[in-house]
Protein backbone atom coordinates (compact mmCIF):
# COMPACT_ATOMS: atom_id res chain seq x y z
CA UNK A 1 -38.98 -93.05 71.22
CA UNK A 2 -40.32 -96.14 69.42
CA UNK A 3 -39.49 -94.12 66.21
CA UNK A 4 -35.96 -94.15 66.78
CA UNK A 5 -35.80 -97.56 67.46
CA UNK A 6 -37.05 -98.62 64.45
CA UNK A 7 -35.28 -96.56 62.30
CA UNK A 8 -31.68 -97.66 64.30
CA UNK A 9 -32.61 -100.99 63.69
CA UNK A 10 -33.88 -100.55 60.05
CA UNK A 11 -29.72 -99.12 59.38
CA UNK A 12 -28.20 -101.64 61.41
CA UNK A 13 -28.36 -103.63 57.53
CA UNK A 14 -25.24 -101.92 57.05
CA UNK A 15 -23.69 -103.83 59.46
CA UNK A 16 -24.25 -107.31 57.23
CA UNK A 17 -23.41 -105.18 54.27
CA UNK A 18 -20.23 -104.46 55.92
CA UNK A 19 -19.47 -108.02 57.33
CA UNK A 20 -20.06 -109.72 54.17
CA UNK A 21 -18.07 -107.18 51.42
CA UNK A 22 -15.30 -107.95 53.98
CA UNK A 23 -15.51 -111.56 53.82
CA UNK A 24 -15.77 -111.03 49.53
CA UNK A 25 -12.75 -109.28 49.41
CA UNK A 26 -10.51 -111.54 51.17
CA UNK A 27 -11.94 -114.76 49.63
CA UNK A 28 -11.80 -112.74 46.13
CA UNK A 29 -7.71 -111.76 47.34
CA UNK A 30 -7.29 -115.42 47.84
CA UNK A 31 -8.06 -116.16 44.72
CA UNK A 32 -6.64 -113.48 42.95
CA UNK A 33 -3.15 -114.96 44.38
CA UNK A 34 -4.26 -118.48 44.11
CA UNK A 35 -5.08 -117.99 39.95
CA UNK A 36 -3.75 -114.66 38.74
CA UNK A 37 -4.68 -115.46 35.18
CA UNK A 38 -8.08 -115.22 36.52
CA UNK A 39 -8.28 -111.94 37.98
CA UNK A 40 -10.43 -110.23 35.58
CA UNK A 41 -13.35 -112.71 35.91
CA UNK A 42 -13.30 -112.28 39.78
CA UNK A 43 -13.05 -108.85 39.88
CA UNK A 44 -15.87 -108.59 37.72
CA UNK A 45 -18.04 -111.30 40.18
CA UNK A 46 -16.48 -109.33 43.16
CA UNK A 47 -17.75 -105.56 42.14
CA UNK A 48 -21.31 -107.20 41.79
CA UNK A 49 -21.44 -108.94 44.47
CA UNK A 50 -20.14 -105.79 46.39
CA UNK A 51 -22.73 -103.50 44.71
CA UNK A 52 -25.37 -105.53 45.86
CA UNK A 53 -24.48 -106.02 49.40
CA UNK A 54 -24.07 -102.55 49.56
CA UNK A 55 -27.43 -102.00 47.82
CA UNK A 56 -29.14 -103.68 50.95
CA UNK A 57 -27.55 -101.04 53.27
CA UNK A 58 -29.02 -98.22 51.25
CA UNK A 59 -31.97 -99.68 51.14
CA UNK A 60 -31.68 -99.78 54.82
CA UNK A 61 -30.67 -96.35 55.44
CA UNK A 62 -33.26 -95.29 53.18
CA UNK A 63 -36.15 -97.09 55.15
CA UNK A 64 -34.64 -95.77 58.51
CA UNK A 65 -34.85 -91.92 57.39
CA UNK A 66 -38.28 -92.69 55.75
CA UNK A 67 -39.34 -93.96 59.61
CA UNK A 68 -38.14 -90.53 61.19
CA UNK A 69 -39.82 -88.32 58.52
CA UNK A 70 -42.96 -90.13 57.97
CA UNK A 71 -43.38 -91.14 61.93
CA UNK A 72 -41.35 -88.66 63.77
């Protein structure tokens, strides 16, 4: 029981993953239509900052199926 509350908790990183890629892409959108000419530079700052965001929630997911093997 206490197994599967870890490991829900351990994925719930996706959830800040998700929250903050969201907020990226509309400030990244803004900006985009704010300074066209600039577009390539903040795509380029936007896909990192994505990929790393996202690499939390892996991480996460990773750590929550590691709890249900290794404890479960």
């Amino acid at each position: 029981m206490l197994v599967a509350i870890g490991a829900g908790i351990a994925v719930l990183s996706g959830i800040g993953a998700g929250v903050g890629i969201g907020i990226a892409t509309s400030k990244a959108t803004e900006a985009i239509a704010r300074q066209p000419e600039a577009e390539s530079k903040i795509s380029k700052a936007l896909l990192l900052g994505c990929a790393l965001a996202e690499a939390t929630a892996i991480y996460g997911f990773v750590i929550g199926l590691l709890i249900i093997i290794m404890l479960g």
